[in-house]
N, C-alpha and C. Protein backbone atom coordinates (compact mmCIF):
# COMPACT_ATOMS: atom_id res chain seq x y z
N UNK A 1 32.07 7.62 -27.77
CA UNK A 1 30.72 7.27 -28.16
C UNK A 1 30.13 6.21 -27.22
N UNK A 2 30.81 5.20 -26.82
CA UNK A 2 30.33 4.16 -25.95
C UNK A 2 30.11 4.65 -24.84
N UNK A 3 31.08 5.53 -23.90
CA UNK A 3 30.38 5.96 -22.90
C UNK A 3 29.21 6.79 -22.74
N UNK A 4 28.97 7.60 -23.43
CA UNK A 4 28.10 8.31 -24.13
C UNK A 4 26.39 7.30 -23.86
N UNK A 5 26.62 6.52 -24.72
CA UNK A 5 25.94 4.95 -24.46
C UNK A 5 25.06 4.93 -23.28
N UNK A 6 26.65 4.36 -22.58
CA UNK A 6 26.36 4.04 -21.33
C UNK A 6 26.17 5.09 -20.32
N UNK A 7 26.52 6.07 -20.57
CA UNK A 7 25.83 7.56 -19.93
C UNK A 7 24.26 7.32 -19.82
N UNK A 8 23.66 7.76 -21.03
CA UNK A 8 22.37 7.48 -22.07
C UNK A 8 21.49 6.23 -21.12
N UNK A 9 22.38 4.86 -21.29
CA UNK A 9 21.73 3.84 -20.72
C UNK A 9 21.12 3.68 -19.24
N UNK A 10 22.32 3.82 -17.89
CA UNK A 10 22.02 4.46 -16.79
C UNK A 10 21.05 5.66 -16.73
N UNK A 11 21.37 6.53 -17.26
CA UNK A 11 20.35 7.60 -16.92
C UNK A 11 18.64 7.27 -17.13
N UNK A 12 18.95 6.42 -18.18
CA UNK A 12 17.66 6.22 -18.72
C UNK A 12 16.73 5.10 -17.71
N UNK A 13 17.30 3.97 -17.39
CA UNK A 13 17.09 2.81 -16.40
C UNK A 13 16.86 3.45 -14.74
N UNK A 14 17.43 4.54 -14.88
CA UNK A 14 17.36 5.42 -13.48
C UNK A 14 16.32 5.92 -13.38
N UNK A 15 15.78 6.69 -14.35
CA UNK A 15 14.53 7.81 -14.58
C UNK A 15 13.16 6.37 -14.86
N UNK A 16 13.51 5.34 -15.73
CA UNK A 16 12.58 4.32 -15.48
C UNK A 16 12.24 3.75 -13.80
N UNK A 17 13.09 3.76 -13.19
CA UNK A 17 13.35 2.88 -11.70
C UNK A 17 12.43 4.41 -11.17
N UNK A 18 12.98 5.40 -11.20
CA UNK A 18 12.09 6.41 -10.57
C UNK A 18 10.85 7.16 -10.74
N UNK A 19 10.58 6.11 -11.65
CA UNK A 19 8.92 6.25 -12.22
C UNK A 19 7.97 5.32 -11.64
N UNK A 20 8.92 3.93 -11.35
CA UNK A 20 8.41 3.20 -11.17
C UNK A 20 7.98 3.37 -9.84
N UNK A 21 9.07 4.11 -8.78
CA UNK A 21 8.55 4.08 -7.51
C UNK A 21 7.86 4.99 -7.38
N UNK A 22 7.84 5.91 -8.26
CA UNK A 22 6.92 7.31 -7.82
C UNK A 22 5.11 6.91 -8.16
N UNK A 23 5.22 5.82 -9.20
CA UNK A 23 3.86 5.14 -9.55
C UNK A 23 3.02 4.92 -8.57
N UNK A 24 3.21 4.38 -7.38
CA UNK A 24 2.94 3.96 -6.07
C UNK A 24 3.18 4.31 -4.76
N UNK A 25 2.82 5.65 -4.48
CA UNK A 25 3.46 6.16 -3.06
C UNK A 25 3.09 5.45 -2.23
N UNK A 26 3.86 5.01 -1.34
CA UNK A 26 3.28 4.44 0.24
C UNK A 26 4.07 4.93 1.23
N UNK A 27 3.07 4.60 2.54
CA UNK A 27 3.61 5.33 3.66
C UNK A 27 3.00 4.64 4.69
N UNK A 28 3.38 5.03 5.74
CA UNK A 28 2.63 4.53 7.05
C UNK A 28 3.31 5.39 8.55
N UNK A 29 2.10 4.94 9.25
CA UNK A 29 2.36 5.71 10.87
C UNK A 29 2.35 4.83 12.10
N UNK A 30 3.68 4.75 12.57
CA UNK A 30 3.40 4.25 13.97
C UNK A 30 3.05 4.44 15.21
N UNK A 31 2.46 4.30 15.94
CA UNK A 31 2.03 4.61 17.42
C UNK A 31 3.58 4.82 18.15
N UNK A 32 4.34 5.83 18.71
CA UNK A 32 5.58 5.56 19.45
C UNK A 32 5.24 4.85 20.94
N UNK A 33 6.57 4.26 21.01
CA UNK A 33 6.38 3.43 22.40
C UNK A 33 5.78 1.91 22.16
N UNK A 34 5.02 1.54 21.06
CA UNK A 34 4.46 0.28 20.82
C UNK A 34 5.24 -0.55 20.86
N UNK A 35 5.49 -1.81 21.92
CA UNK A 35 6.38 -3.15 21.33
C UNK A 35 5.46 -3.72 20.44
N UNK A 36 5.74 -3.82 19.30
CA UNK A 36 5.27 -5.24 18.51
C UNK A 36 5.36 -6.57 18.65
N UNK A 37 6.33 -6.82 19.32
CA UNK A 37 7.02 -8.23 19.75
C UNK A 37 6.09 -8.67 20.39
N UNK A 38 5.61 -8.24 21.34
CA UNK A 38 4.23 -8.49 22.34
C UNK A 38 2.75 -8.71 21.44
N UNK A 39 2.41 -8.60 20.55
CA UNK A 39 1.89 -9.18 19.68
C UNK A 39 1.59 -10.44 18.89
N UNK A 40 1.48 -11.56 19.08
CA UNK A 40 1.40 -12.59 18.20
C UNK A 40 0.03 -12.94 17.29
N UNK A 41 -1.11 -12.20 17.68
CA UNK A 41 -2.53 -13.36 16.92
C UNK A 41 -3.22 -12.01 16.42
N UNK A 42 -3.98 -11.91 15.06
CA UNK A 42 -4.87 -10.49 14.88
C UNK A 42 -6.12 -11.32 14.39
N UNK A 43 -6.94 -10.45 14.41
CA UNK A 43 -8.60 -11.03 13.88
C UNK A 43 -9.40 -9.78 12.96
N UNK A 44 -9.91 -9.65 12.06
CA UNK A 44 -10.65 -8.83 11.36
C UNK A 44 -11.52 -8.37 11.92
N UNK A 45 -11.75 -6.68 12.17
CA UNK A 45 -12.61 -6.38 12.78
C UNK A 45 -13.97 -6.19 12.47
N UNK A 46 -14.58 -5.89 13.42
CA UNK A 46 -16.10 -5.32 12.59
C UNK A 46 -15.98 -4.54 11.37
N UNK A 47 -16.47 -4.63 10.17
CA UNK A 47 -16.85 -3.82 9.16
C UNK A 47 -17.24 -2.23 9.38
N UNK A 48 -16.33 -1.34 8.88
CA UNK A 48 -17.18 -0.14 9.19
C UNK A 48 -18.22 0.18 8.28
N UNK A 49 -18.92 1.24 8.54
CA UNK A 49 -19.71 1.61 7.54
C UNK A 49 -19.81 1.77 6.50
N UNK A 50 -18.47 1.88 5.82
CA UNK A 50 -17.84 2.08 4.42
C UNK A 50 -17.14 1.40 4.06
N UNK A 51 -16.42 0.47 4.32
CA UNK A 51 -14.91 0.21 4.40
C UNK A 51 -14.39 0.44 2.51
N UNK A 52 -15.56 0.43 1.62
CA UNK A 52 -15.09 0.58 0.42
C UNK A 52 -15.95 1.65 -0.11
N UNK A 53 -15.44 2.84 -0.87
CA UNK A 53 -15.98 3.98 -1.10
C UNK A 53 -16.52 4.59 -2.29
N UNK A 54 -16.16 3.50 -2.90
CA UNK A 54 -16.37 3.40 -4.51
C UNK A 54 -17.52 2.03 -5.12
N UNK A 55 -18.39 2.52 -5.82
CA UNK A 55 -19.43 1.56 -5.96
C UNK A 55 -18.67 0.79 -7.23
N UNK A 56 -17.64 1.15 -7.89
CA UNK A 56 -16.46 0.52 -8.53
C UNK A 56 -16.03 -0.88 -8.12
N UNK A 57 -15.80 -0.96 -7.03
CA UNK A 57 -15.49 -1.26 -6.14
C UNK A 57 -15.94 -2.49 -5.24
N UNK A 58 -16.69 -2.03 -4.50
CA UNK A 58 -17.70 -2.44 -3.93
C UNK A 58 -18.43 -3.38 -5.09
N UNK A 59 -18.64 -3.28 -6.31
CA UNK A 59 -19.71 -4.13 -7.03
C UNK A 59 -18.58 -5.35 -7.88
N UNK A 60 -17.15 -5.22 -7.43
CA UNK A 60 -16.60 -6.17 -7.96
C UNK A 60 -16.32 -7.08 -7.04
N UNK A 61 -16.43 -8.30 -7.48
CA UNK A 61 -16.95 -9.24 -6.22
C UNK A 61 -15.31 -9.92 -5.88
N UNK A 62 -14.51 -9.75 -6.89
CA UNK A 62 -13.17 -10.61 -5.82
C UNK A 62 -12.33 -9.28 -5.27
N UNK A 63 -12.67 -8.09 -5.27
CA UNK A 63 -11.68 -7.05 -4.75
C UNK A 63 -11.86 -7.13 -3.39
N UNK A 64 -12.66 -7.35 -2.24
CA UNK A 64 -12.73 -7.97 -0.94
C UNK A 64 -11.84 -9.11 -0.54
N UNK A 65 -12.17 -9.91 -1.34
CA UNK A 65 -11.00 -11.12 -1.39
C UNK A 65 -9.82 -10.90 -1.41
N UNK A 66 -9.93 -10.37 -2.15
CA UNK A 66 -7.96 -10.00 -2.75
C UNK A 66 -7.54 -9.13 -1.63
N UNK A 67 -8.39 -8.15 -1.39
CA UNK A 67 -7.34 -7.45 0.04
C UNK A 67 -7.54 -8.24 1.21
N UNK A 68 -8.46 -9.18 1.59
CA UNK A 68 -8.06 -9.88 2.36
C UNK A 68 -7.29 -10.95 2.59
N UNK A 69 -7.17 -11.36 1.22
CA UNK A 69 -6.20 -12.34 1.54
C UNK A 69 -4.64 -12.36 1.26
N UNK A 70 -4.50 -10.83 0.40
CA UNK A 70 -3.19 -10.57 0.56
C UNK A 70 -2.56 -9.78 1.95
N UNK A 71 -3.35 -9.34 3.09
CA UNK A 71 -3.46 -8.64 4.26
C UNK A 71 -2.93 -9.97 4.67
N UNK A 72 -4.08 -10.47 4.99
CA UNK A 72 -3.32 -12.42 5.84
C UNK A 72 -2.26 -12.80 5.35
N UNK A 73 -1.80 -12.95 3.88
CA UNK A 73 -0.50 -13.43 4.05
C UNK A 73 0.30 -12.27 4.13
N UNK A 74 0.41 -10.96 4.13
CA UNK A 74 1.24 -10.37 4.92
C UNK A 74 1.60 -10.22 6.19
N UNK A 75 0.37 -10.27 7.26
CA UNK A 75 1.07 -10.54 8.30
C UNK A 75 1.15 -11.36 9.11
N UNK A 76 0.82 -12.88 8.12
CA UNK A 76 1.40 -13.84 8.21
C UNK A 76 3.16 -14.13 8.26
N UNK A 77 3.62 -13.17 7.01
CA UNK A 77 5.17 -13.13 6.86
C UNK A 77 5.33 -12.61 7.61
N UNK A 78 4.92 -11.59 8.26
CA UNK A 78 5.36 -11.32 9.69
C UNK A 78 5.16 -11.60 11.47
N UNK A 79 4.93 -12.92 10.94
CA UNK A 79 5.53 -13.64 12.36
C UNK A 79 3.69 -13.44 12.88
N UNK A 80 2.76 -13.07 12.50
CA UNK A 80 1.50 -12.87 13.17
C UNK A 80 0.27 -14.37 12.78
N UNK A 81 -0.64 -14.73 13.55
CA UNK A 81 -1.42 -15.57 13.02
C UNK A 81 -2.60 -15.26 13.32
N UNK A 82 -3.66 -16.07 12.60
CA UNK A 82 -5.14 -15.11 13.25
C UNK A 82 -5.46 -15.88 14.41
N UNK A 83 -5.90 -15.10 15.03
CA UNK A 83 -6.92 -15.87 16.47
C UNK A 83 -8.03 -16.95 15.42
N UNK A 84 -7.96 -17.91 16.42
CA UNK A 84 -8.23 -19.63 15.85
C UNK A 84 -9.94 -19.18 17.11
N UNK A 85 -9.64 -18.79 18.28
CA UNK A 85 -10.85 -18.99 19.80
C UNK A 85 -10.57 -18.34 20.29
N UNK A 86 -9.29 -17.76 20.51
CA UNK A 86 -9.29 -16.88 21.58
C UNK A 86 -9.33 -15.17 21.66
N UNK A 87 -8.44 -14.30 22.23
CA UNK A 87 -9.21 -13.09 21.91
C UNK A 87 -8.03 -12.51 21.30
N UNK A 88 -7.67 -12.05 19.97
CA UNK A 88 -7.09 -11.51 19.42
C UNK A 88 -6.37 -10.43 19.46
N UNK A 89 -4.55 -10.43 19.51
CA UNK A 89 -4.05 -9.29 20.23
C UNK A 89 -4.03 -8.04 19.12
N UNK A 90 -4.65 -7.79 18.08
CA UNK A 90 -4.67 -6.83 17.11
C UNK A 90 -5.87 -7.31 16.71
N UNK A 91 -6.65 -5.70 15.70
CA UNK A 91 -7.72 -6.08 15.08
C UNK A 91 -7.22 -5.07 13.39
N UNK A 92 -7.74 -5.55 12.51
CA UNK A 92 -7.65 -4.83 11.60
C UNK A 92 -8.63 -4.41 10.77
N UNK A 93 -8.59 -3.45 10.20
CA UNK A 93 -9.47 -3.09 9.02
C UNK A 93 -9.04 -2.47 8.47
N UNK A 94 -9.56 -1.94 7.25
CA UNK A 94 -9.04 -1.80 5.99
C UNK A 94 -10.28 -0.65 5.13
N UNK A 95 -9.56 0.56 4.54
CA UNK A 95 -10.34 1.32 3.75
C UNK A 95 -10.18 1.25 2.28
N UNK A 96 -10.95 1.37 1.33
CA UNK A 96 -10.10 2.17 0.26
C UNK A 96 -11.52 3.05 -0.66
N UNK A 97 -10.91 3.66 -1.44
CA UNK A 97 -12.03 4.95 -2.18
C UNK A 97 -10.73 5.55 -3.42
N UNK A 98 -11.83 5.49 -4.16
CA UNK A 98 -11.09 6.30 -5.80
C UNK A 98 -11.35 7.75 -5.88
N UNK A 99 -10.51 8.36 -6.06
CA UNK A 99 -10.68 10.15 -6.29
C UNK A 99 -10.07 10.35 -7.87
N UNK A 100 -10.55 11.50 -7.96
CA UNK A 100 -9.49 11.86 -9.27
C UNK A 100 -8.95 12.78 -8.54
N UNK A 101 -7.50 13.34 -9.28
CA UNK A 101 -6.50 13.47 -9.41
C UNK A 101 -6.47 14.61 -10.28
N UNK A 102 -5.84 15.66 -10.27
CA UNK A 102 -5.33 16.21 -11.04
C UNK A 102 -3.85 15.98 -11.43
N UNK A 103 -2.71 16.18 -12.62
CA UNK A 103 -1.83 16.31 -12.95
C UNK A 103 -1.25 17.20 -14.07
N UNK A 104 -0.58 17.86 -13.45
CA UNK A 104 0.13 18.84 -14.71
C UNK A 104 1.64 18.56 -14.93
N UNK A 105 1.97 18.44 -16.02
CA UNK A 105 3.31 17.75 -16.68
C UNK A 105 3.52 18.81 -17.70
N UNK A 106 4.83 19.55 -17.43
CA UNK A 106 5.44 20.47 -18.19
C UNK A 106 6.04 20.07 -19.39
N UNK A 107 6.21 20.89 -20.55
CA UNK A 107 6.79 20.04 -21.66
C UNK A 107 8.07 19.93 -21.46
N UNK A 108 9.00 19.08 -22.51
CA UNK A 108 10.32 19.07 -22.28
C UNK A 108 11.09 20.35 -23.17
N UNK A 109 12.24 20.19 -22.33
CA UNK A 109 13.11 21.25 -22.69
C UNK A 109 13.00 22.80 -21.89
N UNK A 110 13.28 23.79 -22.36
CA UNK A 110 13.49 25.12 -21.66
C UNK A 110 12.60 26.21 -21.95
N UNK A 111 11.99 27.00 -20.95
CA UNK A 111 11.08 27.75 -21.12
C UNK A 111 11.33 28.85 -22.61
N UNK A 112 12.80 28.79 -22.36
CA UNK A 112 13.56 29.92 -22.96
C UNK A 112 13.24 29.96 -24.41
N UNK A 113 13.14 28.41 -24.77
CA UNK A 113 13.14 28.18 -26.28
C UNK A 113 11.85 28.10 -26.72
N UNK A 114 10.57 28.15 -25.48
CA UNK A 114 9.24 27.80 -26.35
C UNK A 114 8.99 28.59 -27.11
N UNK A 115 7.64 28.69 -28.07
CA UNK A 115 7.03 29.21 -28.46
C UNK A 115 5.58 29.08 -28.47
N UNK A 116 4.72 29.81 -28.13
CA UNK A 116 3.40 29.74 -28.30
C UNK A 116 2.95 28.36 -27.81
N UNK A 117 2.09 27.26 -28.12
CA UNK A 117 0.81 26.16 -27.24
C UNK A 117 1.95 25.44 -26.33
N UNK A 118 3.41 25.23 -27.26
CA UNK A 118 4.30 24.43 -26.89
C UNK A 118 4.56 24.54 -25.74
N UNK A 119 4.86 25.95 -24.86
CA UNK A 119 4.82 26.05 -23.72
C UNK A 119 3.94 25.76 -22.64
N UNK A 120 2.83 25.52 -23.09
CA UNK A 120 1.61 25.88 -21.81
C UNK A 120 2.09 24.23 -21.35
N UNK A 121 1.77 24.05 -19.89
CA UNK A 121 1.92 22.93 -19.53
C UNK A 121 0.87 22.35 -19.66
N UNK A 122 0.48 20.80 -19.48
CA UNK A 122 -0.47 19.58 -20.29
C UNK A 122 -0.90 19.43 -18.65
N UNK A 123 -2.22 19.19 -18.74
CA UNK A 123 -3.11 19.22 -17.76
C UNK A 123 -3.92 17.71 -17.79
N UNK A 124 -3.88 16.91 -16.62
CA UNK A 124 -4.92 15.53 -17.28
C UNK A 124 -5.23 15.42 -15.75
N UNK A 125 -6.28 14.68 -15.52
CA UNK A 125 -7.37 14.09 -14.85
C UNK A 125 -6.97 12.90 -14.73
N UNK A 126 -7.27 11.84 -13.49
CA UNK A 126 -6.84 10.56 -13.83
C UNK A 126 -7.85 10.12 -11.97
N UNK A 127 -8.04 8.77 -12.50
CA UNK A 127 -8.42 8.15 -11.03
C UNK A 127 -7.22 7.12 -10.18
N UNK A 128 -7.72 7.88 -8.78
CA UNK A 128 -6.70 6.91 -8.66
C UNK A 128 -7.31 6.23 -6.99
N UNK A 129 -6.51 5.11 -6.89
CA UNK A 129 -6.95 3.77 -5.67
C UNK A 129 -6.31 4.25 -4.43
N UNK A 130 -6.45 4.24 -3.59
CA UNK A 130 -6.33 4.46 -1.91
C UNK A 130 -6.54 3.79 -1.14
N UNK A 131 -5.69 2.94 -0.76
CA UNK A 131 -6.12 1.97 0.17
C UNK A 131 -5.25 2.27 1.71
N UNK A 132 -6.08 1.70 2.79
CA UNK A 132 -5.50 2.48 3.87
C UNK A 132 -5.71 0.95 4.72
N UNK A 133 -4.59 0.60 5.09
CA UNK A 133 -4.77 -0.55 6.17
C UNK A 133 -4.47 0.22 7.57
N UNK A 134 -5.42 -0.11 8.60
CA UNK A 134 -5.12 0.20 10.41
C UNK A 134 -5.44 -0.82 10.56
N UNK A 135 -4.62 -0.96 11.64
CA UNK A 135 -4.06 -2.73 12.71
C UNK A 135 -4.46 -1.52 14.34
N UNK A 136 -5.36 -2.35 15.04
CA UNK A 136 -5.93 -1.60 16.31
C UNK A 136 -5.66 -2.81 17.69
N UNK A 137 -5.06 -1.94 18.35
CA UNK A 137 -4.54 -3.04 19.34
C UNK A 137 -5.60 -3.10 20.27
N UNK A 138 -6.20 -4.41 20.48
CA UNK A 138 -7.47 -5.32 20.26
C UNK A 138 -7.79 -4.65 22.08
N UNK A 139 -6.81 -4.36 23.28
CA UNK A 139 -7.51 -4.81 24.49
C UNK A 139 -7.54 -2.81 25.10
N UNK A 140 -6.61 -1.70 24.30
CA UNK A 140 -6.98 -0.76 24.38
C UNK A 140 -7.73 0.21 23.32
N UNK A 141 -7.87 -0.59 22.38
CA UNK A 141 -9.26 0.34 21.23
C UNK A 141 -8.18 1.01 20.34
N UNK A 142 -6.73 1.33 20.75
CA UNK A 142 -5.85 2.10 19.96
C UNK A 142 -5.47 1.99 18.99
N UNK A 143 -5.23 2.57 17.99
CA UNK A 143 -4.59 2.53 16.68
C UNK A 143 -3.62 2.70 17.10
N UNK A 144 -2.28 1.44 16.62
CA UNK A 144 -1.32 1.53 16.95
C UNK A 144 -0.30 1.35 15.21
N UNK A 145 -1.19 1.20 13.99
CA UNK A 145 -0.33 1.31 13.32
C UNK A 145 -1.22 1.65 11.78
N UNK A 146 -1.07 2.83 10.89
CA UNK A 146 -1.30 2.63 9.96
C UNK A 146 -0.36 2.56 8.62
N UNK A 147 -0.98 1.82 7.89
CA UNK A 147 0.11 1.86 6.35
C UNK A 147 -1.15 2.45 5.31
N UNK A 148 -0.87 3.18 3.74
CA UNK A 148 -1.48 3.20 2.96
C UNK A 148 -0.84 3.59 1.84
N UNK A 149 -1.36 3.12 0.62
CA UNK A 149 -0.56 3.18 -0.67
C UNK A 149 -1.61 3.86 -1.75
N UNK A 150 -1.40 4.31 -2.79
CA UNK A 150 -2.09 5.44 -3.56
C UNK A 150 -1.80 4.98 -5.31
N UNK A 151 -2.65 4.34 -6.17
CA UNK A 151 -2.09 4.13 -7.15
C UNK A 151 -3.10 4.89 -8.61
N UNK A 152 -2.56 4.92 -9.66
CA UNK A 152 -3.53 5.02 -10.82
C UNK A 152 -3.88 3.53 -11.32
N UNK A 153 -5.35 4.18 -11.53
CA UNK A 153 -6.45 2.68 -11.77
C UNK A 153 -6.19 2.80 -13.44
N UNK A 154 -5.93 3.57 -14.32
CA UNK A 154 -6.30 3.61 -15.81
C UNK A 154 -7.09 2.44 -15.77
N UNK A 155 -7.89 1.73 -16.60
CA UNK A 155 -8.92 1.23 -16.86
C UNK A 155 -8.55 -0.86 -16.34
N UNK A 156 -7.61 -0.79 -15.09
CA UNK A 156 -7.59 -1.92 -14.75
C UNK A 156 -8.65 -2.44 -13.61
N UNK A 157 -9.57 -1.40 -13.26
CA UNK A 157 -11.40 -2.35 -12.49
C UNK A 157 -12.25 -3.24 -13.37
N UNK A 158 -12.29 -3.00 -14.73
CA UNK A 158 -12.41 -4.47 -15.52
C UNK A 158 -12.02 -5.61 -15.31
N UNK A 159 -10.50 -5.77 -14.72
CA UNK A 159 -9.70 -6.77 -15.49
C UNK A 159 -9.37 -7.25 -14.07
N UNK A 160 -10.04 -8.47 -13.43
CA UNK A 160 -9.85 -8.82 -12.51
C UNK A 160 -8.21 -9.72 -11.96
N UNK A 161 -7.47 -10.06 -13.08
CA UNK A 161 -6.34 -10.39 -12.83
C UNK A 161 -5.45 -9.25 -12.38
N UNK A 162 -5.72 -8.19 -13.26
CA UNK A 162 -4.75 -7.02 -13.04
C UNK A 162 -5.25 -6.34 -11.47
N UNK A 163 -6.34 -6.43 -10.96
CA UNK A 163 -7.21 -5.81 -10.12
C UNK A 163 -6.42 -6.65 -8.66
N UNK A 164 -6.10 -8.14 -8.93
CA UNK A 164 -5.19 -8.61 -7.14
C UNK A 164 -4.08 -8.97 -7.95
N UNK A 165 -3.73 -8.33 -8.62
CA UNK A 165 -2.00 -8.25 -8.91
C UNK A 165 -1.66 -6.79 -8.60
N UNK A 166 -2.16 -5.92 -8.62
CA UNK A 166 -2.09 -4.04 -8.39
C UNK A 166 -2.51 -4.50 -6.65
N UNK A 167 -3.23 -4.77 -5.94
CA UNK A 167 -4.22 -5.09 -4.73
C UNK A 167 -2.60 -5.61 -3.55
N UNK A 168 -2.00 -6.84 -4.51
CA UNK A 168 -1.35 -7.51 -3.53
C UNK A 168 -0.05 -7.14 -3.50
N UNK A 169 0.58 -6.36 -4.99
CA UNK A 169 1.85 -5.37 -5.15
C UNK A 169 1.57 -4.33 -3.81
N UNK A 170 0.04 -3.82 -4.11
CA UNK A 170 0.01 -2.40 -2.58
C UNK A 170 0.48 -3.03 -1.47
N UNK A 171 -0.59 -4.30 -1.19
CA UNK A 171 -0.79 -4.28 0.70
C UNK A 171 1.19 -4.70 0.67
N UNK A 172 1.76 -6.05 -0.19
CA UNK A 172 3.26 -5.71 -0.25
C UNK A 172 4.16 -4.78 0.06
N UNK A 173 3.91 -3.46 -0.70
CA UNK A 173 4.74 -2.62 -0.31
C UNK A 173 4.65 -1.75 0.96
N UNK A 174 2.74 -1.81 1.71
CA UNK A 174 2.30 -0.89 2.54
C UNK A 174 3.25 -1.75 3.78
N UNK A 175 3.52 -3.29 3.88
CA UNK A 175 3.76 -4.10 5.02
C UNK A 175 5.25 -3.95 4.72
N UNK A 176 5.69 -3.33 4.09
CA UNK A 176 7.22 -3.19 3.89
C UNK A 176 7.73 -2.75 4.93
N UNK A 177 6.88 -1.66 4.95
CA UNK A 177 7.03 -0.85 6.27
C UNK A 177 6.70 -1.14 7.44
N UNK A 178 5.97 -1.86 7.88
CA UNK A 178 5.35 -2.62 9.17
C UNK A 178 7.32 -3.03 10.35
N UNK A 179 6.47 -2.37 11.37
CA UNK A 179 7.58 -2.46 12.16
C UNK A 179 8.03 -4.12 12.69
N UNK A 180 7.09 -4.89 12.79
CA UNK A 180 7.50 -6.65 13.57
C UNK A 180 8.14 -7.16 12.26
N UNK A 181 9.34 -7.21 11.98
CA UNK A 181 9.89 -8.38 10.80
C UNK A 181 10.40 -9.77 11.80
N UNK A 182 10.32 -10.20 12.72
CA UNK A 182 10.99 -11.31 13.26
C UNK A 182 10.08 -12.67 12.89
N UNK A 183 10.71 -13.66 12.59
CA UNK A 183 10.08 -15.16 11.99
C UNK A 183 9.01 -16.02 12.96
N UNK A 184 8.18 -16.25 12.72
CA UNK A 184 8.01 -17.02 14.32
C UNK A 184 8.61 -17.90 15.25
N UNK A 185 9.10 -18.47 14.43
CA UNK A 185 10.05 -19.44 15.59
C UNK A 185 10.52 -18.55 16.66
N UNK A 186 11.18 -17.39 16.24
CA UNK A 186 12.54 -16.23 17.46
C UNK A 186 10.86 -15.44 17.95
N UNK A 187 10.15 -15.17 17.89
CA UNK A 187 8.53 -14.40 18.14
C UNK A 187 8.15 -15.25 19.25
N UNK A 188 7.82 -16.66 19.17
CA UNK A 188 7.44 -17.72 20.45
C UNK A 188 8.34 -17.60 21.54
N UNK A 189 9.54 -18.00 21.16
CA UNK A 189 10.73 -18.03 21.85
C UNK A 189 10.85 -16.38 22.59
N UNK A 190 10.78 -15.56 22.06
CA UNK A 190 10.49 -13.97 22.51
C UNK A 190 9.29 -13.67 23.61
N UNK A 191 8.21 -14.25 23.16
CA UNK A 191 7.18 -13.87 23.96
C UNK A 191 6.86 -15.01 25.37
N UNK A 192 7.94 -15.95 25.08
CA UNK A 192 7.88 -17.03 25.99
C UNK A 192 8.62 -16.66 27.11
N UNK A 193 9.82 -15.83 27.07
CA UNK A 193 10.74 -14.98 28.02
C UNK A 193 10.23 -14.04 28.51
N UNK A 194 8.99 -13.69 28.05
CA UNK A 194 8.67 -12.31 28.61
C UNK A 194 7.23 -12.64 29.63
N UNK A 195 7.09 -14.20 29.85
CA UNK A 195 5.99 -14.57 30.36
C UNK A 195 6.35 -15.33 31.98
C-alpha cells in the first residue's frame, strides 16, 4: 500500500512539474558564428511602430515598465551594461500581442469505454501573451539573437501585481537561454585580452 502511495505521489508531482513547464513555452534563436564575449554595453532601440499589439496592453501604464526593467536586469546578470555616452554594442527591442488560442483536451480514460457526450473532446478558447525579445548587433543592423515566451493571460491584465510577476517570470526564463553567462569581472578581463 505505501508504495502504491508513493507510486501515486511521484507520478502526481511529475505530471504537476510538467504542467508547470508546459504553462510557459520559451524558446529562442541564435545568429551562428556570433561571439558574445565581444559584447559588453546595449542601449534600447528606436520604438517600432507597434512594439505592443494589444490595446490591453498598451493602455496599462506599468506593463512598459515591467518589461523594461526586467530586460535590464537580465542582461545585466549577464555580464552586459547599458551605454552611459557612448555607442552601444547591442540594441534591443521588444514585441508582444495577445491572440486567442484554441485548445482541445480529451476526456480521461479510454475511447473504448465511452459513451455518448462523454467522449467528444472539450474544446475552449483562451488568450494568450507573446512576448518576443531581439538584441540587434548595434554596428551591422543584424539580428543576432532572439528569445520569446508564450503564456495564458486568464484574467491577470487587471491585476497589476500579477501582470510584472508573469512579465519578469517570462523575460527570466526567455534569458535562460541567452548564450553570454560569464560575470563581469572574467567579461573585462576577456575583452581586455582581445584588445
Amino acid at each position: 500500500m505505501r508504495r502504491a502511495f508513493e507510486f501515486l505521489l511521484v507520478g502526481s508531482v511529475a505530471a504537476t512539474l510538467t504542467g508547470c513547464l508546459t504553462l510557459m513555452p520559451v524558446s529562442s534563436h541564435v545568429q551562428r558564428g556570433v561571439d558574445f564575449v565581444r559584447y559588453s554595453t546595449y542601449d534600447w532601440g528606436p520604438a517600432d511602430a507597434r512594439p505592443v499589439t494589444d490595446e490591453r496592453l498598451r493602455e496599462n501604464p506599468y506593463f512598459v515598465d515591467d518589461v523594461h526593467g526586467a530586460i535590464d536586469t537580465q542582461l545585466n546578470r549577464h555580464g552586459l551594461v547599458r551605454a552611459a555616452t557612448e555607442r552601444a554594442d547591442l540594441m534591443v527591442h521588444y514585441h508582444a500581442a495577445i491572440a486567442e488560442r484554441v485548445e482541445v483536451t480529451s476526456r480521461p480514460g479510454s475511447y473504448r469505454d465511452c459513451v455518448g457526450d462523454n467522449c467528444r473532446p472539450e474544446v475552449n478558447t483562451y488568450d494568450a501573451g507573446t512576448l518576443v525579445i531581439d538584441i540587434v548587433d548595434a554596428s551591422t543592423r543584424e539580428l543576432v539573437w532572439r528569445g520569446w515566451a508564450e503564456h495564458r493571460l486568464e484574467d491577470m491584465l487587471d491585476d497589476p501585481v500579477q501582470v510584472r510577476r508573469r512579465v519578469q517570470d517570462a523575460v527570466r526564463r526567455i534569458f535562460d537561454t541567452f548564450p553570454l553567462t560569464v560575470n563581469p569581472t572574467s567579461r573585462r578581463t576577456a575583452l581586455e585580452g582581445t584588445r
